[in-house]
Protein backbone atom coordinates (compact mmCIF):
# COMPACT_ATOMS: atom_id res chain seq x y z
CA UNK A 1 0.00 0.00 0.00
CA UNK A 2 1.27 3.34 -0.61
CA UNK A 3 0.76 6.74 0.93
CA UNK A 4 1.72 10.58 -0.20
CA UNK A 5 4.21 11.75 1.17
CA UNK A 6 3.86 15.52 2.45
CA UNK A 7 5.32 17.81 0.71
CA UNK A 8 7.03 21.16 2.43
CA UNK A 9 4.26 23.54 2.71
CA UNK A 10 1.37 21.39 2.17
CA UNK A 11 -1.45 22.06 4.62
CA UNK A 12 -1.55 20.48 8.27
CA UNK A 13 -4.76 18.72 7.78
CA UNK A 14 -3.19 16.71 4.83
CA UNK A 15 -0.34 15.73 6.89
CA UNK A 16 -2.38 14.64 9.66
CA UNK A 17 -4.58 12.81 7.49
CA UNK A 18 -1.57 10.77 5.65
CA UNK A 19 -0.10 10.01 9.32
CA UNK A 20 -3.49 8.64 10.41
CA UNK A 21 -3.62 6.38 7.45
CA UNK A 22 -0.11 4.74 8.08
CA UNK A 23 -0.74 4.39 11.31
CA UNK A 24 -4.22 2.04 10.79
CA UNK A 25 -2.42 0.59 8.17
CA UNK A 26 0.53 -0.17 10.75
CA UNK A 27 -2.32 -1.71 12.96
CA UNK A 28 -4.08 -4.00 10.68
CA UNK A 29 -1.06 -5.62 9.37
CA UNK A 30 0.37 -6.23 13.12
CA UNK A 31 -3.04 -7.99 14.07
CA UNK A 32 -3.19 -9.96 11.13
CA UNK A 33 0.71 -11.18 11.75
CA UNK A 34 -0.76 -12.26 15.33
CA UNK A 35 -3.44 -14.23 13.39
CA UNK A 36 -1.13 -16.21 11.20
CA UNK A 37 1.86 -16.92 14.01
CA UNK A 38 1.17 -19.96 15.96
CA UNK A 39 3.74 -20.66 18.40
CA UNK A 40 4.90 -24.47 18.51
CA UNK A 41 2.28 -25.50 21.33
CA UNK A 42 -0.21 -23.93 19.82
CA UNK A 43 0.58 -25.73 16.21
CA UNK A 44 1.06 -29.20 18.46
CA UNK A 45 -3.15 -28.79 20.06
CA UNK A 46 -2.10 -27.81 23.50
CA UNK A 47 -3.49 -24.83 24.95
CA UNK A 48 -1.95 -21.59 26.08
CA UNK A 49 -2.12 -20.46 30.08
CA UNK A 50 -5.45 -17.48 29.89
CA UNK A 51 -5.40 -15.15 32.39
CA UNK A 52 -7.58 -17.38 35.16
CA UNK A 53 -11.07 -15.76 34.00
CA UNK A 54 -13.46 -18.18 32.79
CA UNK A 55 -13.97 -17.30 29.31
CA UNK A 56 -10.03 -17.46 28.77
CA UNK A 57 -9.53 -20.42 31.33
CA UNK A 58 -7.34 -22.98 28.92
CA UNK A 59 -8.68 -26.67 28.60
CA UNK A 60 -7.41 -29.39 30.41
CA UNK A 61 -4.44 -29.52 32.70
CA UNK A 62 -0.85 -28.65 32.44
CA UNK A 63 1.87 -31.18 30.75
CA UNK A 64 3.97 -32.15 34.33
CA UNK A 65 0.68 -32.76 36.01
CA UNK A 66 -0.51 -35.00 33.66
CA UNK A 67 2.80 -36.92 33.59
CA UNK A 68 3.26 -36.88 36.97
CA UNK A 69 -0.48 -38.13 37.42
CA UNK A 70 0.33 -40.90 34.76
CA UNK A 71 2.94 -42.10 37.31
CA UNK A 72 6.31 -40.85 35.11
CA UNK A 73 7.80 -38.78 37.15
CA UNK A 74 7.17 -35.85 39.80
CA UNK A 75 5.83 -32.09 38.85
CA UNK A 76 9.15 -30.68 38.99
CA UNK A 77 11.29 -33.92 37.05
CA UNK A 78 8.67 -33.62 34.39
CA UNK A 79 9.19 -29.60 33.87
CA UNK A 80 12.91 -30.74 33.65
CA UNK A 81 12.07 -33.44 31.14
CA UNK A 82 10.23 -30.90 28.70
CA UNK A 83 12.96 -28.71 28.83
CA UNK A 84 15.51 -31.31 28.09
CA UNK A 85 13.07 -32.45 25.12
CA UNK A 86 11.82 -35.63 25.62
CA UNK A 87 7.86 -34.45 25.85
CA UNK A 88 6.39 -34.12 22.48
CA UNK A 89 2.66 -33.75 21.19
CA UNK A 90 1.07 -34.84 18.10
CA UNK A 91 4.96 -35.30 16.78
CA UNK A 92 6.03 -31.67 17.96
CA UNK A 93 8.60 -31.56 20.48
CA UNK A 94 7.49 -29.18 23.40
CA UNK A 95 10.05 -26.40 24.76
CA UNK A 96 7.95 -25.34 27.91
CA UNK A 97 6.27 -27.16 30.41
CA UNK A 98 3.71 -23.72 30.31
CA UNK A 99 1.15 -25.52 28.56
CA UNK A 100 -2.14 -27.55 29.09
CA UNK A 101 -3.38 -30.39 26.67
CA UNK A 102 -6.55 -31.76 26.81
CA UNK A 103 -5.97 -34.87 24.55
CA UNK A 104 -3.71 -37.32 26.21
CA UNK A 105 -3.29 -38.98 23.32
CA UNK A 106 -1.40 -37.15 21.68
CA UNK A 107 1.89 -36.90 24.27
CA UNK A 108 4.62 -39.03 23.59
CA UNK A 109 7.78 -38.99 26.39
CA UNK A 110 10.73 -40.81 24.95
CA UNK A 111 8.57 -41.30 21.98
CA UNK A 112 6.70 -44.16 24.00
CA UNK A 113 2.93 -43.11 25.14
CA UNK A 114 1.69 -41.94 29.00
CA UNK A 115 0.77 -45.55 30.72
CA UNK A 116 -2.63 -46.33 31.10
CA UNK A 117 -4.84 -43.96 33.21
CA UNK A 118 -5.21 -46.46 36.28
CA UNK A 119 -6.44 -45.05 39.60
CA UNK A 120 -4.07 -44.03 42.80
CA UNK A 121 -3.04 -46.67 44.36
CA UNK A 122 -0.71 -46.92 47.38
CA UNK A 123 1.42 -49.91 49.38
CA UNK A 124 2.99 -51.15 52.04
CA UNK A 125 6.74 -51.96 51.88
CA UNK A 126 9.05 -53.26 54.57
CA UNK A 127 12.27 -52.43 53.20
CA UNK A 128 15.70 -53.85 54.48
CA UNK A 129 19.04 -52.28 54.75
CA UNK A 130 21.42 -52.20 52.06
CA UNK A 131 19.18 -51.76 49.74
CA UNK A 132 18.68 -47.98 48.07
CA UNK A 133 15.84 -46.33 47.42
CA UNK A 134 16.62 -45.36 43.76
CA UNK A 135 15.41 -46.95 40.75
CA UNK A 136 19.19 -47.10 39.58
CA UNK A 137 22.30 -46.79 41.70
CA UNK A 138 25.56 -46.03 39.53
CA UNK A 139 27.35 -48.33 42.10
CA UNK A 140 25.59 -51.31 41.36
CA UNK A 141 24.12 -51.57 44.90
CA UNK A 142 20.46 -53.17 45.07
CA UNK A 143 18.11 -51.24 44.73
CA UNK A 144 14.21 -51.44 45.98
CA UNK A 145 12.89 -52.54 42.63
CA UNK A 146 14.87 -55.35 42.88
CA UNK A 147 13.20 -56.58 45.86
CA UNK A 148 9.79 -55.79 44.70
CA UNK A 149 7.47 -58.48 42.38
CA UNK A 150 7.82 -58.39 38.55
CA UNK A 151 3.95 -58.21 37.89
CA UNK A 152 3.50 -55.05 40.30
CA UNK A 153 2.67 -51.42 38.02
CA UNK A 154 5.02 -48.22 37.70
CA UNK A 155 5.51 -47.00 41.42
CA UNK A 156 7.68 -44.55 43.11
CA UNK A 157 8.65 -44.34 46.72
CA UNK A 158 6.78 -41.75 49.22
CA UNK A 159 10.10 -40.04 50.55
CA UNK A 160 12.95 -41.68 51.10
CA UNK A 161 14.82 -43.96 53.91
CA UNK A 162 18.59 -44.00 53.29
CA UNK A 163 20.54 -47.39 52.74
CA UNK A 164 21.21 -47.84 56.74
CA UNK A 165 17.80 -47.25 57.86
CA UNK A 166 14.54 -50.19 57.12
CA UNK A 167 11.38 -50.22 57.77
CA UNK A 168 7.78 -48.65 56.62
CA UNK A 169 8.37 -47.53 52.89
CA UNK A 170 4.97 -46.10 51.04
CA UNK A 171 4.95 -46.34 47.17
CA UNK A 172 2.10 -44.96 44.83
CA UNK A 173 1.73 -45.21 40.81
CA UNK A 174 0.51 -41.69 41.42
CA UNK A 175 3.00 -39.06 40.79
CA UNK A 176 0.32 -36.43 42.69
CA UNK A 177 -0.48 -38.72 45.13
CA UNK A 178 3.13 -39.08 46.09
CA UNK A 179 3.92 -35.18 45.80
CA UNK A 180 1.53 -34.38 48.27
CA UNK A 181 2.19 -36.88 51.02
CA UNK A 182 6.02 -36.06 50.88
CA UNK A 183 4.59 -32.22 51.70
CA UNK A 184 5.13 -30.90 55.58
CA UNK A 185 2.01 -29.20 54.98
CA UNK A 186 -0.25 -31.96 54.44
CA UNK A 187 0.68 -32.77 58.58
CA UNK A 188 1.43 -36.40 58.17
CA UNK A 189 4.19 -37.48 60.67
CA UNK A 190 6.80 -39.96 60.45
CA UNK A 191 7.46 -42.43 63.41
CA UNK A 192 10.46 -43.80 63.80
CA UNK A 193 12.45 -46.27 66.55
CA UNK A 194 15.97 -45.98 66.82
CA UNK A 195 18.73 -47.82 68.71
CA UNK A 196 21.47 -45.83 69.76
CA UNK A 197 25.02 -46.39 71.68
CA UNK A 198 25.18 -44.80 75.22
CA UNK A 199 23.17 -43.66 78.29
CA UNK A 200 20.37 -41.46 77.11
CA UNK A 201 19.59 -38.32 79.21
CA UNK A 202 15.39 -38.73 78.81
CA UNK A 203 15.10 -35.16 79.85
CA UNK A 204 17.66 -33.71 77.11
CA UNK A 205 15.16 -36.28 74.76
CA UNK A 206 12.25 -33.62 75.56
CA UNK A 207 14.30 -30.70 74.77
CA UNK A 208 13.83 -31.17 71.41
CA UNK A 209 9.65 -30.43 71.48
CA UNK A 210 11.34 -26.90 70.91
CA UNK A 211 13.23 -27.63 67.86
CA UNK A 212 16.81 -27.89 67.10
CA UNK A 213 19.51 -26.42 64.88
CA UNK A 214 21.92 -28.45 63.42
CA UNK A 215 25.03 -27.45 61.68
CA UNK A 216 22.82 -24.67 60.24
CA UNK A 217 19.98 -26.51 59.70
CA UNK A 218 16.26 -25.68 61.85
CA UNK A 219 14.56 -29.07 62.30
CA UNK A 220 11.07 -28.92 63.49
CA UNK A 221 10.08 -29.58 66.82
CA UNK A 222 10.80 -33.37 67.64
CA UNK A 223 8.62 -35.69 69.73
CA UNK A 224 10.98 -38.19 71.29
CA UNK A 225 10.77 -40.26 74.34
CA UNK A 226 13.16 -42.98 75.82
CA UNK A 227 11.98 -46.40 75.70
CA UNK A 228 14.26 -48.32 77.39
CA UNK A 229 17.73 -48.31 78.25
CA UNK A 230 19.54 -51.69 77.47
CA UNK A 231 23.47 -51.79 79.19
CA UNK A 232 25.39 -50.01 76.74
CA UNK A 233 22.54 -49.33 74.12
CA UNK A 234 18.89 -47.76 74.05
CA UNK A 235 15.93 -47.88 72.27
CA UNK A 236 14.36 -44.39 71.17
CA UNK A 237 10.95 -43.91 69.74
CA UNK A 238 11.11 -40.40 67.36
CA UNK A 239 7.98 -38.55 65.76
CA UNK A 240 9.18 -35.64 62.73
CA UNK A 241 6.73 -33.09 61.89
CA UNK A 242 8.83 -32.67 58.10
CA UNK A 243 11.67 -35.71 57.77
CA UNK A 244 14.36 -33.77 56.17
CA UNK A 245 17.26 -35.68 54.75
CA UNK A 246 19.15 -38.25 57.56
CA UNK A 247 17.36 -36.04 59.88
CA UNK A 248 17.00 -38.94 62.84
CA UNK A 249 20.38 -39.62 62.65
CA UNK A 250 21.79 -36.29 62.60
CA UNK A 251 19.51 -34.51 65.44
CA UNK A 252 20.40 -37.95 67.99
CA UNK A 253 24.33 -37.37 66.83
CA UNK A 254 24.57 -33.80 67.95
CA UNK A 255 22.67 -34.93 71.26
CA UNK A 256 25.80 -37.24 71.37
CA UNK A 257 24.45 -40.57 70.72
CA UNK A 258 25.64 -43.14 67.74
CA UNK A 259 22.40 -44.77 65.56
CA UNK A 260 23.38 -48.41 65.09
CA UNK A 261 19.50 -49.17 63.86
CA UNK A 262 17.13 -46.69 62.78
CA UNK A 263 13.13 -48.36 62.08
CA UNK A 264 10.70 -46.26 60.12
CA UNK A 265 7.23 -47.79 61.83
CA UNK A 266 4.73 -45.13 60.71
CA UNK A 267 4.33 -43.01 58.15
CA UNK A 268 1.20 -40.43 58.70
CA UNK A 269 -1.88 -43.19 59.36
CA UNK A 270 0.01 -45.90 58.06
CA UNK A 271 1.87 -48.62 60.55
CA UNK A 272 4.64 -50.95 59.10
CA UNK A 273 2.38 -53.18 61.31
CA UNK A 274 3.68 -57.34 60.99
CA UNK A 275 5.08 -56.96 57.16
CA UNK A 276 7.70 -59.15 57.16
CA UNK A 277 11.22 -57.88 55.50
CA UNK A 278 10.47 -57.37 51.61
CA UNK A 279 7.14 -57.90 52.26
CA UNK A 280 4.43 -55.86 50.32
CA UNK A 281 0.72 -55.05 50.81
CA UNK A 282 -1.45 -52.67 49.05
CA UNK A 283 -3.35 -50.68 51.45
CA UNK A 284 -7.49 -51.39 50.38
CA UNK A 285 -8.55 -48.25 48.08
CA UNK A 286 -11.60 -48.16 50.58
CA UNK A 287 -8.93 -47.25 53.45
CA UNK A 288 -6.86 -45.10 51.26
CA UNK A 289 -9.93 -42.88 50.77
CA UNK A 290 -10.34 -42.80 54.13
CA UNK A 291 -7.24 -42.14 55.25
CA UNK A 292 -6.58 -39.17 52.98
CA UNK A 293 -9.53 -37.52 53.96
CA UNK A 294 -11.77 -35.22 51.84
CA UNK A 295 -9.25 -32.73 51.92
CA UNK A 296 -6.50 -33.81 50.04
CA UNK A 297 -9.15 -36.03 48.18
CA UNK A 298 -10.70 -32.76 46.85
CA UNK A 299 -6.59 -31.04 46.82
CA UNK A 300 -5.95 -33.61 44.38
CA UNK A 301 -9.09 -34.02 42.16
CA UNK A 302 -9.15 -37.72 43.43
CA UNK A 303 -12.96 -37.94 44.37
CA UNK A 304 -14.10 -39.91 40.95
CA UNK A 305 -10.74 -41.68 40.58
CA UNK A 306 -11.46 -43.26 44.33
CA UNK A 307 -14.90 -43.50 44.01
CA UNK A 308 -14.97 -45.42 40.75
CA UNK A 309 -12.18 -47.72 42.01
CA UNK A 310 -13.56 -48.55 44.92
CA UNK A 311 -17.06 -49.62 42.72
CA UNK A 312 -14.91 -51.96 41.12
CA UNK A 313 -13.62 -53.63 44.13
């Protein structure tokens, strides 16, 4: 398109006139740019984030939930595996995790498509030590999945016990499920009972209802009590409000005392009960509903995944 240009002398009102034509000119061929560019996500079906009204509210959910939900991975390792490029929809590789899709069909992670949709499950593990809690240890050591049976699904471990400690050990095929159970905030406390070298002081046991700092780090206030003192060694029973990393073993060494055995026996409502080493149990979908509660039920979006499970039971 072309305009007059205005010549020296020419009269205001023409000038104006030939600037306000460029500039709707200008306007027009930016929106119709926007029109034809579809960014990558777009081009692949997914949908871009609106701006939370509900005209503009995108359809389904975002790309790590729904891989983390499929049992893959957590939130946060699937964000990681978008951006590394192994997430790709309807053949286009995605380059942000920013995204919702709405036909699970169409994702492919490592090329190979999301497991079948099967509702959260959770079980009971009584692992021993020596054994890691990794689904591949660079060192060769055995891991958990070794001990576990061939025909169970894709699970992942609730938290963690290191390759010293045994005991209770949840696992889920629910990356959400898992997520939010590992959370402080969802109040769920661990229980542990170690046995540690040396007379224990039962009063400096209570001290740490207040808390602790260790080497920099704040643990949480501490529930312990002394169960009973056996010549050289003791039993201790400890309750964690959060379970940071080694955090048993690192609050009783500061107190002064050695962990030779450290027992995880609870985790939030459930007990490691009589499972025998390398025993496993899954925990009756009818409990597991109960047990979470309506909360997190609702937190999660769980209520017709649950319900319809438990129908089939």
């Amino acid at each position: 398109m072309a305009f007059a240009i205005v010549k020296k002398g020419a009269g205001v009102r023409s000038g104006v006139a030939s600037i306000y034509s460029l500039t709707v000119w200008l306007r027009k061929e930016t929106e119709m740019a926007r029109k034809d560019k579809k960014s990558p996500s777009q081009a692949a079906g997914a949908q871009p984030k609106g701006d939370g009204s509900k005209g503009d509210r995108p359809k389904g959910d975002r790309i790590a939930k729904i891989m983390a939900r499929a049992g893959l991975c957590s939130r946060r390792e699937a964000e990681r595996w978008v951006e590394q490029g192994r997430v790709s929809v309807n053949g286009e590789i995605l380059t942000s995790p920013a995204i919702n899709i709405d036909d699970l069909s169409s994702i492919r992670v490592d090329g190979e498509a999301l497991p079948g949709n099967d509702p959260p499950r959770l079980w009971r593990f009584h692992k021993t030590v020596d054994v890691m809690t990794t689904s591949h240890d660079p060192e060769g050591r055995q891991t958990i999945y070794d001990r576990l049976p061939k025909n169970l699904p894709r699970v992942m471990p609730v938290g963690r016990l290191d390759i010293n400690s045994e005991g209770l050990l949840l696992l889920t095929n629910d990356g959400e499920l898992k997520r939010h159970l590992e959370l402080p905030s969802t109040g769920w406390r661990r229980r542990y009972r170690a046995r540690v070298y040396g007379r224990v002081d039962a009063a400096q046991l209570q001290g740490l209802a207040r808390g602790v700092t260790v080497e920099g780090v704040r643990y949480a206030p501490i529930d312990a009590v002394l169960d009973s003192q056996e010549g050289a060694n003791a039993w201790v029973t400890l309750t964690l409000r959060e379970g940071k990393n080694r955090e048993v073993r690192r609050v009783l060494t500061h107190l002064g005392y050695s962990v030779n055995r450290l027992i995880r026996t609870a985790y939030g409502p459930f007990q490691l009960g009589n499972l025998a080493r390398d025993e496993i149990e899954e925990v009756n979908r009818r409990a597991l509903r109960d047990q979470l509660g309506g909360e997190i039920i609702s937190t999660l979006g769980l209520q017709e995944e649950l319900s319809l499970a438990n129908n089939r039971r």
